[in-house]
PDB file of N, CA and C in Angstrom:
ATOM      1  N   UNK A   1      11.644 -10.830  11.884  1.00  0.00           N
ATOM      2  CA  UNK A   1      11.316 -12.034  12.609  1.00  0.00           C
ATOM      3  C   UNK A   1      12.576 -12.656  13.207  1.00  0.00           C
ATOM      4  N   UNK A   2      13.769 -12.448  12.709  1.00  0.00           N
ATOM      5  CA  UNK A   2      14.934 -13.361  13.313  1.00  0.00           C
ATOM      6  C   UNK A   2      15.654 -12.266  14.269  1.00  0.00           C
ATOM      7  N   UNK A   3      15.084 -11.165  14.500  1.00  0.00           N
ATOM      8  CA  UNK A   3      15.318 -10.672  15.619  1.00  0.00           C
ATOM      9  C   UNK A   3      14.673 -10.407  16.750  1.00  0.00           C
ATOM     10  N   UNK A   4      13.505 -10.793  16.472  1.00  0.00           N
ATOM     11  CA  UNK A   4      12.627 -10.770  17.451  1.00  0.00           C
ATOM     12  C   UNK A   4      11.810  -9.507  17.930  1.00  0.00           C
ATOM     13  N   UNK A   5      11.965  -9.005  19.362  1.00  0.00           N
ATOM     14  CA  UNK A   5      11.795  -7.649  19.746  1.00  0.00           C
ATOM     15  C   UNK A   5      12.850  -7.025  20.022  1.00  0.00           C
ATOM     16  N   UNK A   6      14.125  -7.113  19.789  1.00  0.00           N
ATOM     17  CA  UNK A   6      15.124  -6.480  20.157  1.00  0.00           C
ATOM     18  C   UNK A   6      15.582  -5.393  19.133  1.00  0.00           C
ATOM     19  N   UNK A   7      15.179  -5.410  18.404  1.00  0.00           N
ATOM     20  CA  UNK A   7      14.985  -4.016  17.075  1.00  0.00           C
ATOM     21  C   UNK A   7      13.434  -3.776  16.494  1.00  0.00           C
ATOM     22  N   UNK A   8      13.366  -2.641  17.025  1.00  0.00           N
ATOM     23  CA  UNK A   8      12.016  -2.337  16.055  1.00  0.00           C
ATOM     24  C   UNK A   8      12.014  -2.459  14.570  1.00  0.00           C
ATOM     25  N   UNK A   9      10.475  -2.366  13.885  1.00  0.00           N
ATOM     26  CA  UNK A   9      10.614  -2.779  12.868  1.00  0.00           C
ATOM     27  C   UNK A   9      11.480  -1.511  11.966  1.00  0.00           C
ATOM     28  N   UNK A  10      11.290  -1.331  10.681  1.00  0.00           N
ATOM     29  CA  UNK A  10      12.164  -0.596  10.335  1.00  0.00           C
ATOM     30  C   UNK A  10      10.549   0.677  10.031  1.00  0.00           C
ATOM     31  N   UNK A  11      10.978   1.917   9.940  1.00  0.00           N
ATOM     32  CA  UNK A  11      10.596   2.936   9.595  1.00  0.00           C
ATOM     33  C   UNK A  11       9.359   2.746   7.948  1.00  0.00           C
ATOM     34  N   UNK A  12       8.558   2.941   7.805  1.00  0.00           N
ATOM     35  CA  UNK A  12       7.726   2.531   6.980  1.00  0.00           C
ATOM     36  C   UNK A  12       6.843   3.826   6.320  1.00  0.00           C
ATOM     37  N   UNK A  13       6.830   4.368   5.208  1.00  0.00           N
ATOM     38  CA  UNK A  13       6.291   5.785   4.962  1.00  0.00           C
ATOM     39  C   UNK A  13       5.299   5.230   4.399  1.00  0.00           C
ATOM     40  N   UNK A  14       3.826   5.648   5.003  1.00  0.00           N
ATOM     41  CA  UNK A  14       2.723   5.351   4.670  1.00  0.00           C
ATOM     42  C   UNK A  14       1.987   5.959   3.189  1.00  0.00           C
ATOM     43  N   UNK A  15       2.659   7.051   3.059  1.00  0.00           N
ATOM     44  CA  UNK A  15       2.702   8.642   1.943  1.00  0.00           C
ATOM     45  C   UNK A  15       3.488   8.139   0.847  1.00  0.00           C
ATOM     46  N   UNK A  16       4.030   7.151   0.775  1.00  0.00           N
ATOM     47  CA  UNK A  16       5.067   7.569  -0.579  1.00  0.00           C
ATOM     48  C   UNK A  16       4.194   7.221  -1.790  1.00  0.00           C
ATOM     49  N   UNK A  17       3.186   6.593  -1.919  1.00  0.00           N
ATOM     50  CA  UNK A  17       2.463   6.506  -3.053  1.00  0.00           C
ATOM     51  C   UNK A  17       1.912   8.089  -3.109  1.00  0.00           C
ATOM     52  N   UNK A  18       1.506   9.072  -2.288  1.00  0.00           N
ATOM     53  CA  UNK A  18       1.857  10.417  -3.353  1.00  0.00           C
ATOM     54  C   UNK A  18       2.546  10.539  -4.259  1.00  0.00           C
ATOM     55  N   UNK A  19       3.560  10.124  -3.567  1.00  0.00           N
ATOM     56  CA  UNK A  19       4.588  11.101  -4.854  1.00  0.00           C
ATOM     57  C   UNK A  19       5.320  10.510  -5.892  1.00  0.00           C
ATOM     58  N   UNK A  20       4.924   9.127  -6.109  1.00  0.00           N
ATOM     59  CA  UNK A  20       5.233   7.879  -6.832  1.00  0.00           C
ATOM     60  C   UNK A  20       4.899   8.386  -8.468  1.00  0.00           C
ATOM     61  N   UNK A  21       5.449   8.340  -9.503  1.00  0.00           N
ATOM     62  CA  UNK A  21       5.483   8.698 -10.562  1.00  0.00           C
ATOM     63  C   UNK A  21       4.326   8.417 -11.318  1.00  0.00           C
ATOM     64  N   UNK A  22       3.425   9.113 -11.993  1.00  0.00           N
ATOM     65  CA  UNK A  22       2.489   9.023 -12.730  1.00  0.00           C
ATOM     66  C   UNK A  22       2.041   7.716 -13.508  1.00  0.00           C
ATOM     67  N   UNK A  23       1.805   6.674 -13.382  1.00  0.00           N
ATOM     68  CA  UNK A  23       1.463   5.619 -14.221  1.00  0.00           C
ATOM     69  C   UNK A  23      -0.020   5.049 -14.817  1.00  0.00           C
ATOM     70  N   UNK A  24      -0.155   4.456 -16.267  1.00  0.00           N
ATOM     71  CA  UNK A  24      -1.502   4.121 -16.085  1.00  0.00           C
ATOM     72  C   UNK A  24      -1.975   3.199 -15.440  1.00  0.00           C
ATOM     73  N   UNK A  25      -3.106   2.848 -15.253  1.00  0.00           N
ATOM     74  CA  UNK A  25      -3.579   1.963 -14.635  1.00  0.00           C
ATOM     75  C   UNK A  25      -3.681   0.641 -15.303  1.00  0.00           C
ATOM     76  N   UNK A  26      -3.165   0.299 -16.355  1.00  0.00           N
ATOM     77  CA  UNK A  26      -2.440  -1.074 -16.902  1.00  0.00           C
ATOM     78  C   UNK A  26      -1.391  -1.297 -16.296  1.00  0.00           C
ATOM     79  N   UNK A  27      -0.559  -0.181 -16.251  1.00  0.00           N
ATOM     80  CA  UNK A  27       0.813  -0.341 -15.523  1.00  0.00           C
ATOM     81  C   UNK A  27       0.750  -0.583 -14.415  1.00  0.00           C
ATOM     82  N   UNK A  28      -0.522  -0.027 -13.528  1.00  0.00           N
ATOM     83  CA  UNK A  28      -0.365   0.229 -12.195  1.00  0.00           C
ATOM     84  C   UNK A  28      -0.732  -1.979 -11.400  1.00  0.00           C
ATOM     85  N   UNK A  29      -1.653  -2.418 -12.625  1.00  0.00           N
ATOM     86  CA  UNK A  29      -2.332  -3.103 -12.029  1.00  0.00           C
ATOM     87  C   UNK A  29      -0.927  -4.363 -12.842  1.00  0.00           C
ATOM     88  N   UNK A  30      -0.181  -4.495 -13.276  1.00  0.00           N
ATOM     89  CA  UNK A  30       0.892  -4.847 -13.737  1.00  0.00           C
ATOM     90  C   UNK A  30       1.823  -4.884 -12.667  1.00  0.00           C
ATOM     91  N   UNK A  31       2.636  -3.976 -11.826  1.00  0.00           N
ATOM     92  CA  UNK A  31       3.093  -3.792 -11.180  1.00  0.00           C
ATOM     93  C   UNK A  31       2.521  -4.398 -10.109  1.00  0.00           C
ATOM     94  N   UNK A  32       1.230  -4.307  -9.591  1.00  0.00           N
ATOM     95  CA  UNK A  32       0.777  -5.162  -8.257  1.00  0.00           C
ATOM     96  C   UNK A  32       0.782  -6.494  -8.651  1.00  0.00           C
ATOM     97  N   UNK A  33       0.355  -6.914  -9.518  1.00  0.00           N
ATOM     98  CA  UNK A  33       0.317  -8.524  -9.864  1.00  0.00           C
ATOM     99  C   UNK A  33       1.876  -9.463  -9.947  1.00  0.00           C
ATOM    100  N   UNK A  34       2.810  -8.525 -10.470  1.00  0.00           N
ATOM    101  CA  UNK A  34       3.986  -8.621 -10.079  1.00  0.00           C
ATOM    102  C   UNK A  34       4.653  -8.496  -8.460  1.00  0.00           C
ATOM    103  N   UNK A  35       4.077  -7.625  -7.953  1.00  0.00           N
ATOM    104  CA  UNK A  35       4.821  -7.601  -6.826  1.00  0.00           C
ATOM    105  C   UNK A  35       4.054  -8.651  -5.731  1.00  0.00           C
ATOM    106  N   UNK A  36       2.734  -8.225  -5.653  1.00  0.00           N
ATOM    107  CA  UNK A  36       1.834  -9.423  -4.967  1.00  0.00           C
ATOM    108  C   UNK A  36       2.858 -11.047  -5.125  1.00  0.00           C
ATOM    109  N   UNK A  37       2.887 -11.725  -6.707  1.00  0.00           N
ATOM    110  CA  UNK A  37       3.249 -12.646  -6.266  1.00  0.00           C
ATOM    111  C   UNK A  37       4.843 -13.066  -5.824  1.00  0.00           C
ATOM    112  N   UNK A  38       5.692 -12.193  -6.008  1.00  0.00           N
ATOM    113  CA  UNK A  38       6.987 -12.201  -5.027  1.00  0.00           C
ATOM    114  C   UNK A  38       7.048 -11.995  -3.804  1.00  0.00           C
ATOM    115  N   UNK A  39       5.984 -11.057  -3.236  1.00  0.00           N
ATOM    116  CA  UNK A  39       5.742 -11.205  -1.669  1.00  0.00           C
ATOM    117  C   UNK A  39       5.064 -12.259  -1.447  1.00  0.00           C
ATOM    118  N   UNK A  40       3.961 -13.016  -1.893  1.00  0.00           N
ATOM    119  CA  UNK A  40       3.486 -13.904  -1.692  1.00  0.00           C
ATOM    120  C   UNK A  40       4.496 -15.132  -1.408  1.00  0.00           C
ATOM    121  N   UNK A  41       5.133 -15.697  -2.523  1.00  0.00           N
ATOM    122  CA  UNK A  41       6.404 -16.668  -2.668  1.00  0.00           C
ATOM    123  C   UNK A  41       7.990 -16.495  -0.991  1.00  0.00           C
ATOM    124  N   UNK A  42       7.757 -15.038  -1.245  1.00  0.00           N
ATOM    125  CA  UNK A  42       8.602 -14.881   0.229  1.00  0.00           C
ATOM    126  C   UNK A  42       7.966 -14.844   1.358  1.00  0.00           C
ATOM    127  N   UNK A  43       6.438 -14.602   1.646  1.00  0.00           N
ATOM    128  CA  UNK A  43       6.010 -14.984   2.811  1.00  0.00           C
ATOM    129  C   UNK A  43       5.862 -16.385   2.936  1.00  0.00           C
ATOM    130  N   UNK A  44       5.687 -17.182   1.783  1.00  0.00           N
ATOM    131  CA  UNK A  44       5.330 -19.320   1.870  1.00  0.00           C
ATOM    132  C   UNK A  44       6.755 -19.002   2.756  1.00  0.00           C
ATOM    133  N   UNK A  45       7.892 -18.700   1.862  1.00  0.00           N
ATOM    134  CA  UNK A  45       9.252 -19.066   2.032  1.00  0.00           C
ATOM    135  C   UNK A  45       9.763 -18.782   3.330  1.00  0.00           C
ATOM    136  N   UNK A  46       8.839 -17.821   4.029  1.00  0.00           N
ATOM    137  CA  UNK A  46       9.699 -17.168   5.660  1.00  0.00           C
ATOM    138  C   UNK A  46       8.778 -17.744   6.678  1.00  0.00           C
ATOM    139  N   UNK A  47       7.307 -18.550   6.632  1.00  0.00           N
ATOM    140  CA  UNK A  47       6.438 -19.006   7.361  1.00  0.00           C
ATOM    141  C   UNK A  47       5.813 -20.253   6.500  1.00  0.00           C
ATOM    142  N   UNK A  48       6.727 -21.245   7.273  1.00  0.00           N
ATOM    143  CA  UNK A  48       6.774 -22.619   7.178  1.00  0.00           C
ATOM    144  C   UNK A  48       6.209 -23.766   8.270  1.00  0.00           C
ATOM    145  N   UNK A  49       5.973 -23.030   8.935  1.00  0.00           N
ATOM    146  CA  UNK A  49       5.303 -23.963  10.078  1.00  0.00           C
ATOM    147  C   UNK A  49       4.294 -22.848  10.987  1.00  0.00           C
ATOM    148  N   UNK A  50       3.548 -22.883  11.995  1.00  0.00           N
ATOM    149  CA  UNK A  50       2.237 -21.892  12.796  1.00  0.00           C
ATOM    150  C   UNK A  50       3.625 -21.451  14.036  1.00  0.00           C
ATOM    151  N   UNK A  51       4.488 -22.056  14.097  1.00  0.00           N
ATOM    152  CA  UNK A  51       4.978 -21.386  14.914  1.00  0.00           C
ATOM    153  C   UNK A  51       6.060 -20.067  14.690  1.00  0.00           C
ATOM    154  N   UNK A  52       6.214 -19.681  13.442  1.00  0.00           N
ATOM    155  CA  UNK A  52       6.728 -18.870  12.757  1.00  0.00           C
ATOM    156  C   UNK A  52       5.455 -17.701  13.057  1.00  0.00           C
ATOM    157  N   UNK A  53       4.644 -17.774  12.987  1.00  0.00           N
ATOM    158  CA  UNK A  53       3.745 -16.930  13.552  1.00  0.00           C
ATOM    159  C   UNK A  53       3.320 -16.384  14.488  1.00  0.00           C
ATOM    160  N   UNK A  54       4.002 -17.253  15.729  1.00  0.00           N
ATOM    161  CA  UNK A  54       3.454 -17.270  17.415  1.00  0.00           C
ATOM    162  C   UNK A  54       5.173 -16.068  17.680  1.00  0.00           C
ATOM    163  N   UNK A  55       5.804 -15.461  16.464  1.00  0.00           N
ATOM    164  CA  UNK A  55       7.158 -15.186  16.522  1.00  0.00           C
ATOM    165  C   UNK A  55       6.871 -13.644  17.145  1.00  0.00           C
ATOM    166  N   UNK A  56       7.463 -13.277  17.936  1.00  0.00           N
ATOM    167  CA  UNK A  56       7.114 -11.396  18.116  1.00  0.00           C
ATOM    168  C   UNK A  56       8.606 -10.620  17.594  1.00  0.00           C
ATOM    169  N   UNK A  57       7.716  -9.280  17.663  1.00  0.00           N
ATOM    170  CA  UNK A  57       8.751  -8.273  17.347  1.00  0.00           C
ATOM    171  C   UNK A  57       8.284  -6.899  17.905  1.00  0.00           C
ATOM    172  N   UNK A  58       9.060  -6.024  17.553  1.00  0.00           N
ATOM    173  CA  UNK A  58       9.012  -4.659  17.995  1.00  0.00           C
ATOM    174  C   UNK A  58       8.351  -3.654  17.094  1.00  0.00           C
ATOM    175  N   UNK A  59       6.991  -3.280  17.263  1.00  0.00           N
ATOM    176  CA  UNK A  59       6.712  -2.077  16.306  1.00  0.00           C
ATOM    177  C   UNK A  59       6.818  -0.607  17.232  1.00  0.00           C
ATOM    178  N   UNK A  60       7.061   0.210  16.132  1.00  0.00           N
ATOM    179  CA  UNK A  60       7.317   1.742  17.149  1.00  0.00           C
ATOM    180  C   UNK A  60       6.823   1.838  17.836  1.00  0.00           C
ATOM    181  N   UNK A  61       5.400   1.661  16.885  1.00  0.00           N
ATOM    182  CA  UNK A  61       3.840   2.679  17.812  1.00  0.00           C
ATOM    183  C   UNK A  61       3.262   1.497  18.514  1.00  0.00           C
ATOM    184  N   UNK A  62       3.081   0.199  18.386  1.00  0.00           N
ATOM    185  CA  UNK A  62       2.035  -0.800  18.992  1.00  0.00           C
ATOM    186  C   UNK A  62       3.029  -1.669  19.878  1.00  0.00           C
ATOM    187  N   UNK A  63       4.336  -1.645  20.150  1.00  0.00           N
ATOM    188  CA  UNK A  63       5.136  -2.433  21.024  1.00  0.00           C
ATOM    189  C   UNK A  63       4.977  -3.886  20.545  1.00  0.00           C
ATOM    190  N   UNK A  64       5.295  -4.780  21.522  1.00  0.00           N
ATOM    191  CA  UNK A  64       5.223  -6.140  21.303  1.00  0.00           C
ATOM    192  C   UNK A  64       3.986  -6.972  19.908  1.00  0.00           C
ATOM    193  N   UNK A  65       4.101  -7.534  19.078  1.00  0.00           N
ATOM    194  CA  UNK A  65       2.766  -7.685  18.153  1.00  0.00           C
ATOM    195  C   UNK A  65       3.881  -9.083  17.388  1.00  0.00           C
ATOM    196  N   UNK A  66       2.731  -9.936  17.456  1.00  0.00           N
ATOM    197  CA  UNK A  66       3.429 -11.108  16.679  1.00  0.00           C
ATOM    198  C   UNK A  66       2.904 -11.121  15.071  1.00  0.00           C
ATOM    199  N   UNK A  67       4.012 -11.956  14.532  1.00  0.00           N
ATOM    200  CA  UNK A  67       4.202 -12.113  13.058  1.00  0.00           C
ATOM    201  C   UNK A  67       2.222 -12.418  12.454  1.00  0.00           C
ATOM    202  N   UNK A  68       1.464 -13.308  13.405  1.00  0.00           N
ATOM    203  CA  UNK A  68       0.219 -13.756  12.686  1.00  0.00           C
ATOM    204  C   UNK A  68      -0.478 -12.455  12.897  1.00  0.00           C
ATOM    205  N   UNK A  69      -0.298 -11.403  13.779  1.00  0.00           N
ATOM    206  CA  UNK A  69      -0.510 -10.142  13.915  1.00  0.00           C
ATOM    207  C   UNK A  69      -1.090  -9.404  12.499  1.00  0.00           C
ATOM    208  N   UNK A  70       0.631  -8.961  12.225  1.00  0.00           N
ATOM    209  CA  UNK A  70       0.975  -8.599  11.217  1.00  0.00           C
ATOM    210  C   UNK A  70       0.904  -9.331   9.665  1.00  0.00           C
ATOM    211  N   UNK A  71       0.516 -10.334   9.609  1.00  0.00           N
ATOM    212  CA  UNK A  71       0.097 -11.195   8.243  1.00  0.00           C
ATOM    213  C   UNK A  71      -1.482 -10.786   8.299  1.00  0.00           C
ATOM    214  N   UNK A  72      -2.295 -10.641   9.502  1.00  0.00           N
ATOM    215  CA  UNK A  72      -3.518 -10.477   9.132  1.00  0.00           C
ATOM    216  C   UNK A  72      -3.742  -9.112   9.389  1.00  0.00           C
ATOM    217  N   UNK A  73      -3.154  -8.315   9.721  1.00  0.00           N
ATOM    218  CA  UNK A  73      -3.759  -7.078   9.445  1.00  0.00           C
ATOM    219  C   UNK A  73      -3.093  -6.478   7.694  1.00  0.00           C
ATOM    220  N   UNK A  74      -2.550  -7.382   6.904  1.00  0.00           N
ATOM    221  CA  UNK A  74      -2.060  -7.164   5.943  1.00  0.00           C
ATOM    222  C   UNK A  74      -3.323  -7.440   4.835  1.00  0.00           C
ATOM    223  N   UNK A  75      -3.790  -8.599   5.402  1.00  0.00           N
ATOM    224  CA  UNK A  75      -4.956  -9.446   4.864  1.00  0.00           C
ATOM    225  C   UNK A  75      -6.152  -8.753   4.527  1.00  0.00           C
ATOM    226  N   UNK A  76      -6.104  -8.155   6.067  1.00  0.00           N
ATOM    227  CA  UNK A  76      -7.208  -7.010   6.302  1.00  0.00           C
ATOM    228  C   UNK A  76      -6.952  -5.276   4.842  1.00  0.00           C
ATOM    229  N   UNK A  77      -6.174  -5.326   5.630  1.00  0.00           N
ATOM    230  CA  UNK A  77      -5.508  -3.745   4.618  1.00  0.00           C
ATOM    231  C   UNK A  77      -5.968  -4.220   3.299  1.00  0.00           C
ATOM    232  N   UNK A  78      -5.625  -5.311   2.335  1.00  0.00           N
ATOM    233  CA  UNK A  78      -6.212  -5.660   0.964  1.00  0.00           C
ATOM    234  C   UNK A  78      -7.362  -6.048   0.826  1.00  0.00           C
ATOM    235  N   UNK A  79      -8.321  -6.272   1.816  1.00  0.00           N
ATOM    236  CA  UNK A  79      -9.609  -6.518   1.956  1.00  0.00           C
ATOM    237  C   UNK A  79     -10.214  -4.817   2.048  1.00  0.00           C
ATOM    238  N   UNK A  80      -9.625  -4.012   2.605  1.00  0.00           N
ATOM    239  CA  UNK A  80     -10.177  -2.618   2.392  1.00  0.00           C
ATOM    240  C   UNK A  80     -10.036  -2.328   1.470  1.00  0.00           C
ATOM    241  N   UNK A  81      -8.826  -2.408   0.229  1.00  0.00           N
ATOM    242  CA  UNK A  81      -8.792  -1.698  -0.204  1.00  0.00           C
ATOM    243  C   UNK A  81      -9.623  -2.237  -1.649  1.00  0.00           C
ATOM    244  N   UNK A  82     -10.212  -3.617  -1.578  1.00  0.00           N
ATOM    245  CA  UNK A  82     -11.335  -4.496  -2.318  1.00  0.00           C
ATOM    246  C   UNK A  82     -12.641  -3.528  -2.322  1.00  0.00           C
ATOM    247  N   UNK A  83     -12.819  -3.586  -0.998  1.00  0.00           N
ATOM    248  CA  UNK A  83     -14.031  -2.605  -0.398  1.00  0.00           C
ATOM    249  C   UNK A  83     -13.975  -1.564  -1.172  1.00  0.00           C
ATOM    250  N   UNK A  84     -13.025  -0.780  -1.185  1.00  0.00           N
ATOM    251  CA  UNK A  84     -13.027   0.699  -1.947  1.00  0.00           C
ATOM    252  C   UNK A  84     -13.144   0.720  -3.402  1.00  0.00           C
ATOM    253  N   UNK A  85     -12.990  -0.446  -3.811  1.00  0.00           N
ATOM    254  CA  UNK A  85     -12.640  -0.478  -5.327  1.00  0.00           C
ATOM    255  C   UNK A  85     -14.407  -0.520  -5.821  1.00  0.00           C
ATOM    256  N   UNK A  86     -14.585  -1.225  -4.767  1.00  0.00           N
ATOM    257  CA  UNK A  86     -16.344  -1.927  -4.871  1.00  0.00           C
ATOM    258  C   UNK A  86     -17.380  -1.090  -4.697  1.00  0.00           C
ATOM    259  N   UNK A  87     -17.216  -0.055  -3.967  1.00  0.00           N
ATOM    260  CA  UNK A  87     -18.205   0.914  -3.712  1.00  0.00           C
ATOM    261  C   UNK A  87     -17.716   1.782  -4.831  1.00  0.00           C
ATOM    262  N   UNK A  88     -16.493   2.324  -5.416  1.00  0.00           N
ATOM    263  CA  UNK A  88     -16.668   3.119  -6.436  1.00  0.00           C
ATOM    264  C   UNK A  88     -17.125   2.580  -7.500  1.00  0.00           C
ATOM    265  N   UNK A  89     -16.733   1.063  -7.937  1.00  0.00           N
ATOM    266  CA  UNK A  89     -17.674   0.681  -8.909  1.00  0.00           C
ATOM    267  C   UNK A  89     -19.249   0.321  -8.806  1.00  0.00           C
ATOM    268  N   UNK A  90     -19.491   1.175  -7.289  1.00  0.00           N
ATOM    269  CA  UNK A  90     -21.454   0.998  -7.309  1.00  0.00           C
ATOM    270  C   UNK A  90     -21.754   1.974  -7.575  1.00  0.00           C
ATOM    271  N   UNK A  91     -21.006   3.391  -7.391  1.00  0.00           N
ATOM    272  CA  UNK A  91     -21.573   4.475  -7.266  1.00  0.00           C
ATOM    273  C   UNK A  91     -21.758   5.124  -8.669  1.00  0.00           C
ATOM    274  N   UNK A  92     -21.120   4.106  -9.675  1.00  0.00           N
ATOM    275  CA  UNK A  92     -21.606   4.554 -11.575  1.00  0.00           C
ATOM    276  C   UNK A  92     -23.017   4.170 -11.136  1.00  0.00           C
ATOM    277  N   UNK A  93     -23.571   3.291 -10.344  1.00  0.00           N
ATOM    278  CA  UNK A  93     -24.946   3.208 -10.754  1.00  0.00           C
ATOM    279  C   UNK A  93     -26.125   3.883  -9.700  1.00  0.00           C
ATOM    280  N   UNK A  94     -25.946   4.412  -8.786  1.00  0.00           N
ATOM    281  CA  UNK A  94     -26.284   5.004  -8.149  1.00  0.00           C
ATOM    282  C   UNK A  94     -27.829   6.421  -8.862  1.00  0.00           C
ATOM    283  N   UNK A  95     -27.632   6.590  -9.596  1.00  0.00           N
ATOM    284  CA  UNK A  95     -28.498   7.081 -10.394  1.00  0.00           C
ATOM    285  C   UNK A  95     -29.479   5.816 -10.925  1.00  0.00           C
ATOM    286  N   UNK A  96     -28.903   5.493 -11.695  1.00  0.00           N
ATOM    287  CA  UNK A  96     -29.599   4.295 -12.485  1.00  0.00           C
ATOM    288  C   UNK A  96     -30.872   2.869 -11.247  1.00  0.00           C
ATOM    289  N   UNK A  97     -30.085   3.115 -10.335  1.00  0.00           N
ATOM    290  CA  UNK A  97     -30.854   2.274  -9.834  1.00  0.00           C
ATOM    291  C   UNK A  97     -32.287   2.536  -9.062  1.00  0.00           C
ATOM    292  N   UNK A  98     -32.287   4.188  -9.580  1.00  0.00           N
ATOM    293  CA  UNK A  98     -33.918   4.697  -8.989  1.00  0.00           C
ATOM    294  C   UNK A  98     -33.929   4.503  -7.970  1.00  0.00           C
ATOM    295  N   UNK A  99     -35.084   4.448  -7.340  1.00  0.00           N
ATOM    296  CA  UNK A  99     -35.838   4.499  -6.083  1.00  0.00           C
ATOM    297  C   UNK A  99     -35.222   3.301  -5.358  1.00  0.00           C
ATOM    298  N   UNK A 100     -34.649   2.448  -5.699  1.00  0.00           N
ATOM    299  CA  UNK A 100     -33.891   0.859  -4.967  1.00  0.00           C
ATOM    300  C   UNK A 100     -32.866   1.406  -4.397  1.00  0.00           C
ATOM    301  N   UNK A 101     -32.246   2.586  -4.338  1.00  0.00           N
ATOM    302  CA  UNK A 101     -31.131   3.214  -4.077  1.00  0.00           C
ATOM    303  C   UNK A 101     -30.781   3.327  -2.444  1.00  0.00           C
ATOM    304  N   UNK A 102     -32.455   3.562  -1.964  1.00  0.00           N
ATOM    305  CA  UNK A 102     -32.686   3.759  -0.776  1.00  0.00           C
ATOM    306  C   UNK A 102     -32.431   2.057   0.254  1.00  0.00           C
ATOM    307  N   UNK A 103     -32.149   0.591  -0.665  1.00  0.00           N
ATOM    308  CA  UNK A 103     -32.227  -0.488   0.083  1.00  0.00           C
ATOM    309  C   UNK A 103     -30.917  -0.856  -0.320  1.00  0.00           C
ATOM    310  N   UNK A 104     -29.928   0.112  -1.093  1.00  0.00           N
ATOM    311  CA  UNK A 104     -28.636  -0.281  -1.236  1.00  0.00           C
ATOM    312  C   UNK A 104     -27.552   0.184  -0.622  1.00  0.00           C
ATOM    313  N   UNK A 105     -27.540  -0.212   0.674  1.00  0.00           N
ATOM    314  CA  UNK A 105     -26.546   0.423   1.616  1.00  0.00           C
ATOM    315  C   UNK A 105     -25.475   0.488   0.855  1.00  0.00           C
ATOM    316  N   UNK A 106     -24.342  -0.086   0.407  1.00  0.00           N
ATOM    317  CA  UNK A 106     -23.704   0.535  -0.491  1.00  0.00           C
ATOM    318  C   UNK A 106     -23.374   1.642  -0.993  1.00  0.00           C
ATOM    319  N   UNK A 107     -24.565   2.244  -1.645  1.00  0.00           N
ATOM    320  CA  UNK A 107     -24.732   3.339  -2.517  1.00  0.00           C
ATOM    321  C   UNK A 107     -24.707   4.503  -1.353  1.00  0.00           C
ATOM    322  N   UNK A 108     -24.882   4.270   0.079  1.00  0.00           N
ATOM    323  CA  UNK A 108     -25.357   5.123   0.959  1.00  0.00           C
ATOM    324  C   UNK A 108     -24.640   5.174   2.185  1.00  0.00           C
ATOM    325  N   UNK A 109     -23.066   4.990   1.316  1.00  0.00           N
ATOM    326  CA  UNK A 109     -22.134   5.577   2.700  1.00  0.00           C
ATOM    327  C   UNK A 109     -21.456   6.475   2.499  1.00  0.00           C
TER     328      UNK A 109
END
């Protein structure tokens, strides 16, 4: 943001959770709750007013895209990945719910 568009953003590997070291899922959900609220605390801390948002920059692939851009397609990205969590926890019941199965879109994507 304090450079504006005159440097793209930096290089970003979409893949590295492949190869990220084996953890359980206590750990895993430990680690997000931790990191969530330090990014959280540094985004209050870097967008302090709406015009911190109206701010642009340089992405590789999409060119010009401002900061409220990029806060809500972030928003979005954890809203999918809610979604995903939600349909695998429908599809334990997917059996169980008999013949209703057919009015639970959900169960039927």
């Amino acid at each position: 943001m304090q450079e504006g568009e005159s440097k793209p953003f930096p290089a970003f590997d979409r893949h590295a959770h492949l190869s990220a070291e084996p953890r359980t899922t206590n750990r895993k959900l430990e680690e997000f709750s931790e990191l969530r609220t330090r990014s959280i605390e540094r985004l209050r801390a870097l967008v302090d007013t709406d015009d911190v948002l109206e701010r642009t920059g340089a992405h590789p692939a999409f060119g010009t895209v401002k900061a409220r851009e990029l806060v809500s397609a972030w928003v979005v990205h954890d809203l999918t990945h809610l979604a995903q969590i939600v349909r695998t926890m429908a599809q334990r019941y997917k059996t169980d719910v008999g013949p209703w199965v057919q009015y639970l879109g959900i169960l039927n994507r």
